[in-house]
N, C-alpha and C. Protein backbone atom coordinates (compact mmCIF):
# COMPACT_ATOMS: atom_id res chain seq x y z
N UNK A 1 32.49 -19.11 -48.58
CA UNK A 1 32.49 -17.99 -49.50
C UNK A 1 31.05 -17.69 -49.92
N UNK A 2 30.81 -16.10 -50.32
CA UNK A 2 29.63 -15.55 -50.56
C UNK A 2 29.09 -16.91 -51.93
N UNK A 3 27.96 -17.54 -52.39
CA UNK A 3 27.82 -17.85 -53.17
C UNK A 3 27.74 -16.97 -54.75
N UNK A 4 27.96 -17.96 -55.73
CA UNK A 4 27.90 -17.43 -56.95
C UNK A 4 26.16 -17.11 -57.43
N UNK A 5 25.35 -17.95 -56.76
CA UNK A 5 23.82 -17.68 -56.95
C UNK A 5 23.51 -16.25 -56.82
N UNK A 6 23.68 -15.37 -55.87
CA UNK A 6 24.02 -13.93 -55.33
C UNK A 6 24.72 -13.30 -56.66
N UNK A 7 25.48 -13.48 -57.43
CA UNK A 7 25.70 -12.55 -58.36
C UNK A 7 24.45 -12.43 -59.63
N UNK A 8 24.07 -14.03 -59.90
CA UNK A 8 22.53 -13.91 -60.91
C UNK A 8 22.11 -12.96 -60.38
N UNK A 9 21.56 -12.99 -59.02
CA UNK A 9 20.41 -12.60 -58.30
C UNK A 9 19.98 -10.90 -58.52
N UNK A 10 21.56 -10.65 -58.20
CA UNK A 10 21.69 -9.09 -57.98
C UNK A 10 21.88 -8.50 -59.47
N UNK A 11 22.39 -9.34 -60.31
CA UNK A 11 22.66 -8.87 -61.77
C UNK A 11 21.87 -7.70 -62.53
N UNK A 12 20.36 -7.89 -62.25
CA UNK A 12 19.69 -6.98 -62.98
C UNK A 12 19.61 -5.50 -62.05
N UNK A 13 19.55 -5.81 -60.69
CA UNK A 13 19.80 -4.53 -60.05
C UNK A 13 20.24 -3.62 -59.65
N UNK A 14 21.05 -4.83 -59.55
CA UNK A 14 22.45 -3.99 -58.51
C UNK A 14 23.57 -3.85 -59.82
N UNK A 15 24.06 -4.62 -60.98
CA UNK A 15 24.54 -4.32 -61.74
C UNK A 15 24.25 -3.05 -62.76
N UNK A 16 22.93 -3.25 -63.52
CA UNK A 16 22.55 -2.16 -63.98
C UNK A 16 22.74 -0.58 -63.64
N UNK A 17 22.87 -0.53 -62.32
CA UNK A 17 22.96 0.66 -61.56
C UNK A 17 23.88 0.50 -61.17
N UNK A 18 25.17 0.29 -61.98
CA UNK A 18 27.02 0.64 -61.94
C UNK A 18 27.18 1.39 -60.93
N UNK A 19 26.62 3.17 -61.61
CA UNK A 19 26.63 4.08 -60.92
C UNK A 19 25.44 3.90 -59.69
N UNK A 20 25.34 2.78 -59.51
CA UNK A 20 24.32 3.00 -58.28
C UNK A 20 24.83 2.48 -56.87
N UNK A 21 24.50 1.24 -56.59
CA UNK A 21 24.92 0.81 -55.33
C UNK A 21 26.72 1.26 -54.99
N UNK A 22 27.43 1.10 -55.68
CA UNK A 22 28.81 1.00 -56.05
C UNK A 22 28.67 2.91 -55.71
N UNK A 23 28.27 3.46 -56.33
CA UNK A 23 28.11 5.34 -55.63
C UNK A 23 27.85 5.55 -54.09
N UNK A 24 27.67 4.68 -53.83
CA UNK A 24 26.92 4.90 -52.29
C UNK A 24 27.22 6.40 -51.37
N UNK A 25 28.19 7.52 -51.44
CA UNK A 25 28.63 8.66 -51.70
C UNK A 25 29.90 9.41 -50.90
N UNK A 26 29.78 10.19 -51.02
CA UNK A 26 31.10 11.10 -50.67
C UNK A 26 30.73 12.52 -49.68
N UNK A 27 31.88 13.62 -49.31
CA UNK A 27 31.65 14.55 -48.53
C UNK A 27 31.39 15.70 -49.75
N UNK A 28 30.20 16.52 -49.25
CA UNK A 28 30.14 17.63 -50.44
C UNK A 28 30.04 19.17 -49.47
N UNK A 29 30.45 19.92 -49.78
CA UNK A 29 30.18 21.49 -49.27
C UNK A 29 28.98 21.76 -48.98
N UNK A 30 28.48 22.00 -47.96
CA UNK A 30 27.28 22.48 -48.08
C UNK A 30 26.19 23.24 -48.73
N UNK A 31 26.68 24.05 -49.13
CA UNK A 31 26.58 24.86 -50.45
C UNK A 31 26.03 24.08 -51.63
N UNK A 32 26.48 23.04 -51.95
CA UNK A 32 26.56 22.20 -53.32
C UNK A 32 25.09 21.69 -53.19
N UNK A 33 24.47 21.60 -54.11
CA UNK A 33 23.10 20.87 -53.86
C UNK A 33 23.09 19.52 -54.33
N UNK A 34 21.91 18.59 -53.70
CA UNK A 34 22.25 17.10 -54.02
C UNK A 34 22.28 17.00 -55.83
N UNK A 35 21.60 17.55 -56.64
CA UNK A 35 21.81 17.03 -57.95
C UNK A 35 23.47 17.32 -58.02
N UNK A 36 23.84 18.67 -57.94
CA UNK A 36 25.46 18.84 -58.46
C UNK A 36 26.35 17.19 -57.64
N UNK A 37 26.24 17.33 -56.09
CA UNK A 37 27.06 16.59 -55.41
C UNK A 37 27.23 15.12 -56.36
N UNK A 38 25.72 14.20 -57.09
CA UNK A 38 25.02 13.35 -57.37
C UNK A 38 26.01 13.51 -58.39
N UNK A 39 26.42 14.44 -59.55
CA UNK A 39 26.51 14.71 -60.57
C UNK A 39 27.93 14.56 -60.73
N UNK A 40 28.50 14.90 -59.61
CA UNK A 40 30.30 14.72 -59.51
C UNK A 40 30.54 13.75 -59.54
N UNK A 41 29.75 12.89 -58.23
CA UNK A 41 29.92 11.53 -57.91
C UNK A 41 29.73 10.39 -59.05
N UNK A 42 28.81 10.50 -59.80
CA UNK A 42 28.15 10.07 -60.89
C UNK A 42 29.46 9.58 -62.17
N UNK A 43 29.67 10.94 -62.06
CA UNK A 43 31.20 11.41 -63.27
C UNK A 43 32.50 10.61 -62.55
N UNK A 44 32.82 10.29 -61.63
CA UNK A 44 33.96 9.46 -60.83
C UNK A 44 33.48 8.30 -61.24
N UNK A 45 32.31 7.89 -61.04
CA UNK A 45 31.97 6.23 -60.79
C UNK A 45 31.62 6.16 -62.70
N UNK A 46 31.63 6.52 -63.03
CA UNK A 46 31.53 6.10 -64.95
C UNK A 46 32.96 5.99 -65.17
N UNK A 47 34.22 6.67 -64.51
CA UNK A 47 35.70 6.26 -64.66
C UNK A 47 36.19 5.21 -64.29
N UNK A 48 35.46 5.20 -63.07
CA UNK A 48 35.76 3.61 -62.46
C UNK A 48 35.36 2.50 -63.24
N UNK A 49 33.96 2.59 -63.53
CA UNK A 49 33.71 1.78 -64.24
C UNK A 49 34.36 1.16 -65.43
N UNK A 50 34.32 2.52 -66.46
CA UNK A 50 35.56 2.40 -67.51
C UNK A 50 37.07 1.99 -67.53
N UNK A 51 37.31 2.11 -66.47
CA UNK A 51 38.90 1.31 -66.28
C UNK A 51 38.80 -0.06 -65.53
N UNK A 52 37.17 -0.34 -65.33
CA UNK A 52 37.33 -1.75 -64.71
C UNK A 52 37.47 -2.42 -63.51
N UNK A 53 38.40 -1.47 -62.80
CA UNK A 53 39.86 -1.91 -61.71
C UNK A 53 39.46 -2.05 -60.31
N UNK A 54 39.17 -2.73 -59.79
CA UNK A 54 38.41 -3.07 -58.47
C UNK A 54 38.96 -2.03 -57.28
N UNK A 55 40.33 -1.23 -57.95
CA UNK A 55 40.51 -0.58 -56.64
C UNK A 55 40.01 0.46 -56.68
N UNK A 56 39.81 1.14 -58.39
CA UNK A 56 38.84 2.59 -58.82
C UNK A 56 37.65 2.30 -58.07
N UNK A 57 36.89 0.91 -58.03
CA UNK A 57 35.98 1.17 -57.37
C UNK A 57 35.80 1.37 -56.06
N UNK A 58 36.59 0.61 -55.49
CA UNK A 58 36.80 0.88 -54.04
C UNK A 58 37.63 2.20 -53.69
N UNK A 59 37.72 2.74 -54.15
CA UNK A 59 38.02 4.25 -53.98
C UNK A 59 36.53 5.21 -54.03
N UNK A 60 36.11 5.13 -55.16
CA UNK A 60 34.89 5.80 -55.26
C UNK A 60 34.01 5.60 -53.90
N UNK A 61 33.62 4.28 -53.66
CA UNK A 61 32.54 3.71 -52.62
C UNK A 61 33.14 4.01 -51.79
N UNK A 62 34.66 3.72 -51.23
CA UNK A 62 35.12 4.54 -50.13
C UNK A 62 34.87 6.21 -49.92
N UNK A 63 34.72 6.89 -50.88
CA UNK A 63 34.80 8.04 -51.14
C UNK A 63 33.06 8.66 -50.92
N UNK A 64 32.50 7.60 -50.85
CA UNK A 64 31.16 8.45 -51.66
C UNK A 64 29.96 7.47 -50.71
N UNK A 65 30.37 6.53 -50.36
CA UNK A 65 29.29 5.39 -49.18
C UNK A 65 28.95 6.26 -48.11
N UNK A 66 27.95 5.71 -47.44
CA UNK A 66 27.61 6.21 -45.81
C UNK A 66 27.39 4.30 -45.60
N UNK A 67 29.25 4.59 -44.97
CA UNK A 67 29.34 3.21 -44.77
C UNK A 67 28.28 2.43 -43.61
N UNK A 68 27.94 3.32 -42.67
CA UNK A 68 27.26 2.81 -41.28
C UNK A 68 25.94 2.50 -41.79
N UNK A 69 25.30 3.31 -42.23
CA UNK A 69 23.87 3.30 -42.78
C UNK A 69 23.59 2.30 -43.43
N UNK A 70 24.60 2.20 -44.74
CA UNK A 70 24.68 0.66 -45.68
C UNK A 70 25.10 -0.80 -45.07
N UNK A 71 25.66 -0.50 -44.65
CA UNK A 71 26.43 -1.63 -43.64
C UNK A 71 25.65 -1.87 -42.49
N UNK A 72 25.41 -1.70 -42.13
CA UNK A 72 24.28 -1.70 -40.07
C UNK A 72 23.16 -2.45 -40.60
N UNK A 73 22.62 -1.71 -41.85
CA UNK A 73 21.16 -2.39 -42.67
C UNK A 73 21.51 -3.53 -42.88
N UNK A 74 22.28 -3.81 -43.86
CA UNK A 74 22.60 -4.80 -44.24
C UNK A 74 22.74 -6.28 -43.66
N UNK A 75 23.26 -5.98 -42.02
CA UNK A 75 23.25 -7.06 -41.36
C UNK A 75 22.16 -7.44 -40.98
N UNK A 76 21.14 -6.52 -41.18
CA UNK A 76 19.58 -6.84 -40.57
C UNK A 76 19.42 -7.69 -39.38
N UNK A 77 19.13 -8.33 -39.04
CA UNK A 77 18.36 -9.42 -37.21
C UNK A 77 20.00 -9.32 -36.75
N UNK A 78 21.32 -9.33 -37.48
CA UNK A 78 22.70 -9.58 -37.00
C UNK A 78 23.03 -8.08 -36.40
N UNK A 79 22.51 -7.18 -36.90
CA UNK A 79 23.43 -6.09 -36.99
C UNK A 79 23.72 -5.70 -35.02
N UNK A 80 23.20 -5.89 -33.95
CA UNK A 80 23.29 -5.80 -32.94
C UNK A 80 24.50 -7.25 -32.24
N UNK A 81 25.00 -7.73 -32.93
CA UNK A 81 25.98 -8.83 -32.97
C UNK A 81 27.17 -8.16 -33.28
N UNK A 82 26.97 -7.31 -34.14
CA UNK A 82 28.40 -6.80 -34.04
C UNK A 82 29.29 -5.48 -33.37
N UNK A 83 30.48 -6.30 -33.23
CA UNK A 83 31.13 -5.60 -32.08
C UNK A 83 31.21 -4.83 -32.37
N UNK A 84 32.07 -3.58 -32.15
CA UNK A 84 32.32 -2.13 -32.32
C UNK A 84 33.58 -2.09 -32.71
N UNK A 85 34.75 -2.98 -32.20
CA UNK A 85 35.70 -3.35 -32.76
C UNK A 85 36.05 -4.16 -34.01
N UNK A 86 34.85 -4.44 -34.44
CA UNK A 86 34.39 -4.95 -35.36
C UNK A 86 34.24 -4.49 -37.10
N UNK A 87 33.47 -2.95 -36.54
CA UNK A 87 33.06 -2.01 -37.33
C UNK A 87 33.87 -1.99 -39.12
N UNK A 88 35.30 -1.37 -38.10
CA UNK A 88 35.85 -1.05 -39.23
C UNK A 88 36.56 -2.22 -40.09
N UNK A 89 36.98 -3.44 -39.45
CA UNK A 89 37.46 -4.73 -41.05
C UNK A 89 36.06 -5.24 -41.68
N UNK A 90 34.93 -4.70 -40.64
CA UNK A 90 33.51 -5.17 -41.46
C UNK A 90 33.36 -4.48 -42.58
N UNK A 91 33.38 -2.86 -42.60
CA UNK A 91 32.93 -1.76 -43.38
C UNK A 91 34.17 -2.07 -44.35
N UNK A 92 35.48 -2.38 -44.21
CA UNK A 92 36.00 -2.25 -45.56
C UNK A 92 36.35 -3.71 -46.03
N UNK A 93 35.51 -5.03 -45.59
CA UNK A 93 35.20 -5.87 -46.28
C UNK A 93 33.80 -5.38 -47.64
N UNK A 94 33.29 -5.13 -46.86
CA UNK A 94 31.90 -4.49 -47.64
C UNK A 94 32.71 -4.15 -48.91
N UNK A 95 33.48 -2.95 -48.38
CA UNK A 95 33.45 -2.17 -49.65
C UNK A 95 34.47 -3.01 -50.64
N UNK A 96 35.65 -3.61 -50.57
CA UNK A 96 36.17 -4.61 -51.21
C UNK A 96 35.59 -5.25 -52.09
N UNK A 97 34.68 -6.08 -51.32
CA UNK A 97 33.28 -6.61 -51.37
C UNK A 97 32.97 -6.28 -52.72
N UNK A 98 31.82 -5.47 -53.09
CA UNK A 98 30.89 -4.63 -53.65
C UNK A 98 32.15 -4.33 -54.85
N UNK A 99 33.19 -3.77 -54.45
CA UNK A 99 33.89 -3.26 -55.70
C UNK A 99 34.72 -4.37 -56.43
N UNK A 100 35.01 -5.13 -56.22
CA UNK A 100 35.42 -6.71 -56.83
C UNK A 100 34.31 -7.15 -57.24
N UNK A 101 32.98 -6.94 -56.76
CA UNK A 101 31.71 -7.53 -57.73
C UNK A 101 31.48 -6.42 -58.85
N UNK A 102 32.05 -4.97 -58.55
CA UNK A 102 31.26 -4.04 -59.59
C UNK A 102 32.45 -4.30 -60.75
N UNK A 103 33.87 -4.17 -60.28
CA UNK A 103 34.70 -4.48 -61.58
C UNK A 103 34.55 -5.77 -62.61
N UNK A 104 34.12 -6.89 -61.72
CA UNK A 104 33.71 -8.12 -62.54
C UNK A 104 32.88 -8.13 -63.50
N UNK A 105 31.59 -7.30 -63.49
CA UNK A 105 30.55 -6.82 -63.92
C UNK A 105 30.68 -5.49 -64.87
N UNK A 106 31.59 -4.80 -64.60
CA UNK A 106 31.47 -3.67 -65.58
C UNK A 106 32.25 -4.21 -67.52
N UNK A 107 32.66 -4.71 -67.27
CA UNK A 107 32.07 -5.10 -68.94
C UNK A 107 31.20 -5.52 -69.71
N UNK A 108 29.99 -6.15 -68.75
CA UNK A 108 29.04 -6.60 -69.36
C UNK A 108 27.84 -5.01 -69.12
N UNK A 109 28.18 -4.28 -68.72
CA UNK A 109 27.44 -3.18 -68.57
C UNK A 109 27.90 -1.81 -68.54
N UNK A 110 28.27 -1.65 -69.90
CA UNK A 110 29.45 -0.38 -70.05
C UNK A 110 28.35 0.60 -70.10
N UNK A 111 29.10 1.41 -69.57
CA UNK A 111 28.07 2.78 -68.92
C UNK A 111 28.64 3.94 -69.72
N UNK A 112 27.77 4.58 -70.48
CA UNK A 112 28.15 5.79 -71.06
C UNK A 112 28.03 7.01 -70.42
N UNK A 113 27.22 7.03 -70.08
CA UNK A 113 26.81 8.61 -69.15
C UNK A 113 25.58 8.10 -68.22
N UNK A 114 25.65 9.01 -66.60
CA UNK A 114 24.98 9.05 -65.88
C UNK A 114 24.79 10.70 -65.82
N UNK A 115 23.23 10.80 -65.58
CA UNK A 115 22.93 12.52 -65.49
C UNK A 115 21.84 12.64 -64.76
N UNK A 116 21.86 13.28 -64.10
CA UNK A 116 20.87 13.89 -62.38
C UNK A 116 19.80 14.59 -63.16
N UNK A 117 18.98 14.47 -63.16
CA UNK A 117 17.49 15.24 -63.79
C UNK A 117 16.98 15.68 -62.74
N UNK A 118 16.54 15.65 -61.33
CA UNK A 118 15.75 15.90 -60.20
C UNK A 118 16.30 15.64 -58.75
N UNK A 119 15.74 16.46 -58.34
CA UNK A 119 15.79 15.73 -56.63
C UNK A 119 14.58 16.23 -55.84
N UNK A 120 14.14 15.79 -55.09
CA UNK A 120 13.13 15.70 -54.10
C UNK A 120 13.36 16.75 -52.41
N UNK A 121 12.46 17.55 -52.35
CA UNK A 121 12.92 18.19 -51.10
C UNK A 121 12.86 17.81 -49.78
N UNK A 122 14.20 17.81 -49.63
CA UNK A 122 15.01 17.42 -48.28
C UNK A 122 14.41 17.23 -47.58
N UNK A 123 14.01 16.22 -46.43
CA UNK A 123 13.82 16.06 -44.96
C UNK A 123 14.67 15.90 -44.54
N UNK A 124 14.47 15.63 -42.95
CA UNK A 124 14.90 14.90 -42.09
C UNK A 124 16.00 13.53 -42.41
N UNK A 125 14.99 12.78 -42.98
CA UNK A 125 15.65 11.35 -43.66
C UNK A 125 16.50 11.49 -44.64
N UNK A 126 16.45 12.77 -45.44
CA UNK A 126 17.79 12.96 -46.55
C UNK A 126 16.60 13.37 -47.59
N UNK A 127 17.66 13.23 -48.57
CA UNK A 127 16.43 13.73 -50.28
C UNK A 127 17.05 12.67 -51.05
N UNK A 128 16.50 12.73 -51.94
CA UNK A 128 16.21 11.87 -53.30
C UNK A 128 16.67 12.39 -54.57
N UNK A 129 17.45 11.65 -55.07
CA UNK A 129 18.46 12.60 -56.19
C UNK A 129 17.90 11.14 -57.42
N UNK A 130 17.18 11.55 -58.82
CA UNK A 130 17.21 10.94 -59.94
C UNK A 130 17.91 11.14 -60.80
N UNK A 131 18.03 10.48 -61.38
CA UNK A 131 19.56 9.77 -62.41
C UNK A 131 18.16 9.40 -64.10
N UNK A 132 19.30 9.43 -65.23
CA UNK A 132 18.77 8.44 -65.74
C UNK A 132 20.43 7.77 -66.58
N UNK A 133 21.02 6.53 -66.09
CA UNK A 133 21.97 5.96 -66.71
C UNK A 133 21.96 4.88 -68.24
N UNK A 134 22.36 5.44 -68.57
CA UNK A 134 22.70 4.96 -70.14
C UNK A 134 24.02 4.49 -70.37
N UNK A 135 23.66 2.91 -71.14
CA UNK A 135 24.79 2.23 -71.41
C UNK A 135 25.18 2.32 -73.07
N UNK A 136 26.48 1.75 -73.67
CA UNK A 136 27.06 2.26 -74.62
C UNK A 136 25.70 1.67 -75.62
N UNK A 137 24.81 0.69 -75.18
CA UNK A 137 24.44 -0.06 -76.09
C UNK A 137 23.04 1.01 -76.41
N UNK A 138 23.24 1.73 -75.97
CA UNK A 138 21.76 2.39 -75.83
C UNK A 138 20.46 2.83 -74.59
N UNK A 139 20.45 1.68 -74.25
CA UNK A 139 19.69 1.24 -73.10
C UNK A 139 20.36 2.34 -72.24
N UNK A 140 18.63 2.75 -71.59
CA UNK A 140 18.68 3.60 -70.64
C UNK A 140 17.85 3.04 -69.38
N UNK A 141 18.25 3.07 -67.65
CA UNK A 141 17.96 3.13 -66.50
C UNK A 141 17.31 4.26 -66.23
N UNK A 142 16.74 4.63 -65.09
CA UNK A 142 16.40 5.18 -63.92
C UNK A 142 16.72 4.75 -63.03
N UNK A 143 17.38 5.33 -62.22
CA UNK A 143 18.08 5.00 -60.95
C UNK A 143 17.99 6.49 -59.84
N UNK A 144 17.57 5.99 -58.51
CA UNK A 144 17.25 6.77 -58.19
C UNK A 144 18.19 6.53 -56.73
N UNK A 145 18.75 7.52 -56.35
CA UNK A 145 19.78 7.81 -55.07
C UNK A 145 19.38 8.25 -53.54
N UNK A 146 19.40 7.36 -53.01
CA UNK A 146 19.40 8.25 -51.04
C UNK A 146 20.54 8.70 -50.69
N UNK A 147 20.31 10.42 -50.94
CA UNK A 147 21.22 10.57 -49.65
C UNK A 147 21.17 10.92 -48.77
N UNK A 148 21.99 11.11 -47.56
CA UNK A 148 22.11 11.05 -46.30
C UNK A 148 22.99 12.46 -45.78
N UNK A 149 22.39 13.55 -44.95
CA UNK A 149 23.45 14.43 -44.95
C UNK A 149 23.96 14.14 -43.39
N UNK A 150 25.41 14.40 -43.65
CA UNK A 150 25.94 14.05 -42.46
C UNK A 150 26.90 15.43 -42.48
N UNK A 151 26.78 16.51 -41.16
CA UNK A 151 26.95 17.26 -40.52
C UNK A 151 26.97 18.63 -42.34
N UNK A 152 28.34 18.54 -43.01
CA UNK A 152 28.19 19.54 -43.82
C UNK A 152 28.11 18.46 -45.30
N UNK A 153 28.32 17.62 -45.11
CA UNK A 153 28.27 16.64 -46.32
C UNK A 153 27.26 15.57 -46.85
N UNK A 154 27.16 15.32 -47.77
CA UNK A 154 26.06 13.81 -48.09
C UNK A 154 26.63 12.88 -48.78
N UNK A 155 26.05 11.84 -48.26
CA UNK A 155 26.76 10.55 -48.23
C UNK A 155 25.36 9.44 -48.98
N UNK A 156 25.81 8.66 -49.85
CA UNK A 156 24.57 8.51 -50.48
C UNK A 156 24.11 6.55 -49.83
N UNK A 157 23.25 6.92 -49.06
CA UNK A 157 22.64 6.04 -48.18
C UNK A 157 22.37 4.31 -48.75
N UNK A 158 21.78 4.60 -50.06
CA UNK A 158 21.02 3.67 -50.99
C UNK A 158 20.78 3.75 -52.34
N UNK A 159 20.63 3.50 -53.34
CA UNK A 159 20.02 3.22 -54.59
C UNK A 159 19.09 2.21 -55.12
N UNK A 160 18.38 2.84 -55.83
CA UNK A 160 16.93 2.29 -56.18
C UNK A 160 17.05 1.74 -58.14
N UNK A 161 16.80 0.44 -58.47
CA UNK A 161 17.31 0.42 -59.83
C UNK A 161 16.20 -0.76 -59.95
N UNK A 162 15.57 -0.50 -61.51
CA UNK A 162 14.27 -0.93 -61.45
C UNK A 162 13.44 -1.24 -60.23
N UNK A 163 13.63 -1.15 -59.50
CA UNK A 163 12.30 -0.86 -58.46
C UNK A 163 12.99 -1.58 -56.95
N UNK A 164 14.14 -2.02 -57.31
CA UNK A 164 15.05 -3.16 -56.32
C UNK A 164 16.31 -2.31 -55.70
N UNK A 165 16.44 -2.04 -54.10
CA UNK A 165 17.12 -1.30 -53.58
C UNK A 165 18.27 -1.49 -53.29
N UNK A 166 19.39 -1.36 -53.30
CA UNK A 166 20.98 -2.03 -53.14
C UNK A 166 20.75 -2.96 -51.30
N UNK A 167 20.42 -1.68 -50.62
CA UNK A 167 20.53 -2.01 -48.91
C UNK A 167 19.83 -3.43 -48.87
N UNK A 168 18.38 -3.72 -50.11
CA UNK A 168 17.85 -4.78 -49.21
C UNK A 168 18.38 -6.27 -49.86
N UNK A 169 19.52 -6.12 -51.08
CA UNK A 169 19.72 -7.21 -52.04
C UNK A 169 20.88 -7.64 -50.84
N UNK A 170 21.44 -6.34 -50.54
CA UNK A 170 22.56 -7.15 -49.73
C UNK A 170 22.33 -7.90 -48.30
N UNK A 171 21.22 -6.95 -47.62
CA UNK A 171 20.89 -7.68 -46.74
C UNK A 171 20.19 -9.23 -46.69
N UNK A 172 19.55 -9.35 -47.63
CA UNK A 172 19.54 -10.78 -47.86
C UNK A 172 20.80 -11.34 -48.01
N UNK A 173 21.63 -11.38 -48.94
CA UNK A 173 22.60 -12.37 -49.22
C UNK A 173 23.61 -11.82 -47.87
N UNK A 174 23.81 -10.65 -46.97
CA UNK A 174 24.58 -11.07 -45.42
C UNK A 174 23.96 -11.55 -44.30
N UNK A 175 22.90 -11.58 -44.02
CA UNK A 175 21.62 -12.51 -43.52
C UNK A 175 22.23 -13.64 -43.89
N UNK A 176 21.25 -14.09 -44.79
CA UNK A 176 21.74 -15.57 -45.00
C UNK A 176 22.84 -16.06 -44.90
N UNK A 177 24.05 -15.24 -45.29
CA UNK A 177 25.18 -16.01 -45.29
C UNK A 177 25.51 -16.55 -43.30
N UNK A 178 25.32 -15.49 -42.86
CA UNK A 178 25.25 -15.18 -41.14
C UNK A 178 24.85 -16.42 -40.72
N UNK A 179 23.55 -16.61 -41.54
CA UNK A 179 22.60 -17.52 -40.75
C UNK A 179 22.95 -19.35 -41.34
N UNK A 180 23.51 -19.36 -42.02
CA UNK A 180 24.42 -20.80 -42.64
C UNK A 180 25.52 -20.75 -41.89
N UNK A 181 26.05 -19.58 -40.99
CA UNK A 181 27.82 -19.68 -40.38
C UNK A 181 27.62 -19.63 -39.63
N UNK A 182 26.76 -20.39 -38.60
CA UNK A 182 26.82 -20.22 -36.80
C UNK A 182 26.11 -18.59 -36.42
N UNK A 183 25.05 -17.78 -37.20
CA UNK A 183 24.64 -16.59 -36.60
C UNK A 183 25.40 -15.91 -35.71
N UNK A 184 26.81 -15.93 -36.80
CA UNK A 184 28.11 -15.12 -35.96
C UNK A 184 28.59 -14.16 -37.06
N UNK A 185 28.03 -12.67 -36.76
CA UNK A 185 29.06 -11.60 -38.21
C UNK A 185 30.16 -11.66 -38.34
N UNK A 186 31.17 -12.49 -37.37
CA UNK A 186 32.57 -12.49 -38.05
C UNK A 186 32.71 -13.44 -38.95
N UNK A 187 31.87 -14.23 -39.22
CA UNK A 187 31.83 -15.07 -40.16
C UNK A 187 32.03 -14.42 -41.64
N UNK A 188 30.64 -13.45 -41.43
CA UNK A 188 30.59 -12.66 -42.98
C UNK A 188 31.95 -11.92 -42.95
N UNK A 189 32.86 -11.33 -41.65
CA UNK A 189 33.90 -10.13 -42.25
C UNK A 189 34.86 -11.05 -42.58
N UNK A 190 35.49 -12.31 -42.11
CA UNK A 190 36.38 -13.35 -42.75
C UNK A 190 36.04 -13.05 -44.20
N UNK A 191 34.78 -13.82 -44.82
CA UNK A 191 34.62 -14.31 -45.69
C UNK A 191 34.78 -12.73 -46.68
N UNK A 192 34.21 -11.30 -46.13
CA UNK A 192 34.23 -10.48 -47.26
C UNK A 192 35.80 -9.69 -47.15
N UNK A 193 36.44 -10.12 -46.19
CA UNK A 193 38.50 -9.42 -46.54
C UNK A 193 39.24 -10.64 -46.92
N UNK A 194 38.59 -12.02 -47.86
CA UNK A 194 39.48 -12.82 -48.04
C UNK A 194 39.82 -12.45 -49.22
C-alpha cells in the first residue's frame, strides 16, 4: 500500500489546493473561455469538497482531469511499461486514488470560495488560469491551473499550489512506489483499485 509518509508530504500542496490537483478538468464549449470554464469547475469542486464524499470527488476529477496527461507524467521512467490495456483500471485507480485522499483531507481544509482572477494567453501547450482559494478560516492560496485543450474542450492538465505542482508530487510517490514493487506498473494499479 501507498505509504502514509506521502500524505505529510503532499499535505501542504496538494491539500491546500482542494480545488486544485483534485480539479484536474472537464469538457467546456469552445466558446467558453478558460477563466469561465476554471470558474464552473472551481464551483463543483468547493461542493465536493463540502460534502466530503470520496465519490463527489471522483466525479468531479472524473469530470474535469486530462486523465492521460496526469497519469502518463506521473509514471515518469515507468510510463513506457505500461500496457495499453492497462490504461484504463490505471486511470481510474488514479482517480479513486486522489479522491479518497481529497475527501480524507477536506475537513482539515474547508474551502470557502475559489475565484479565477486571470489567465495567460493560450499557446500551443494550453494557458494558465489563476485562482485565489480561500478557506473558512480566512487564509487565502494562489493556485494556479494548466489547462489542456483537447479538440473543443479543456481539460485541466496540472496545478500549481505554493510553488509545488500536483503532476510532480505524484510522480514521485508512483515512481517510487514502482520502484520498491519489482519496476512493474501493475503493481501501482493493484495497489491504487484496492
Amino acid at each position: 500500500m501507498i505509504s502514509a509518509g506521502f500524505h505529510r508530504t503532499l499535505l501542504s500542496a496538494f491539500m491546500l489546493a482542494l480545488p486544485a490537483l483534485t480539479f484536474s478538468a472537464a469538457a467546456v464549449e469552445a466558446r467558453e473561455k478558460p477563466v469561465q470554464f476554471m470558474q464552473r469547475a472551481a464551483n463543483e469542486l468547493v461542493r465536493a469538497s463540502r460534502s466530503g464524499s470520496a465519490r463527489d470527488f471522483a466525479d468531479v476529477l472524473a469530470k474535469y482531469a486530462d486523465k492521460p496527461s496526469i497519469g502518463l507524467y506521473s509514471l515518469g521512467s515507468y510510463a513506457k511499461s505500461l500496457r495499453r490495456k492497462d490504461r484504463k483500471p490505471y486511470y481510474s485507480g488514479m482517480i479513486g486514488f486522489l479522491a479518497r485522499y481529497a475527501a480524507s483531507q477536506a475537513p482539515k481544509y474547508r474551502v470557502r470560495s475559489a475565484r479565477m482572477v486571470s489567465q495567460t494567453r493560450e499557446t500551443r501547450s494550453g494557458v494558465y488560469v489563476d485562482s485565489v482559494v480561500t478557506l473558512t478560516d480566512g487564509t487565502s492560496y494562489d493556485v494556479r491551473w494548466w489547462l489542456i485543450r483537447r479538440g473543443g474542450t479543456y481539460k485541466v492538465g496540472d496545478v500549481s499550489v505554493l510553488g509545488f505542482w500536483g503532476r510532480e508530487q505524484l510522480k514521485r510517490l508512483f515512481e517510487g512506489y514502482i520502484n520498491d514493487n519489482g519496476g512493474n506498473p501493475k503493481a501501482l494499479i493493484v495497489a491504487l483499485n484496492r
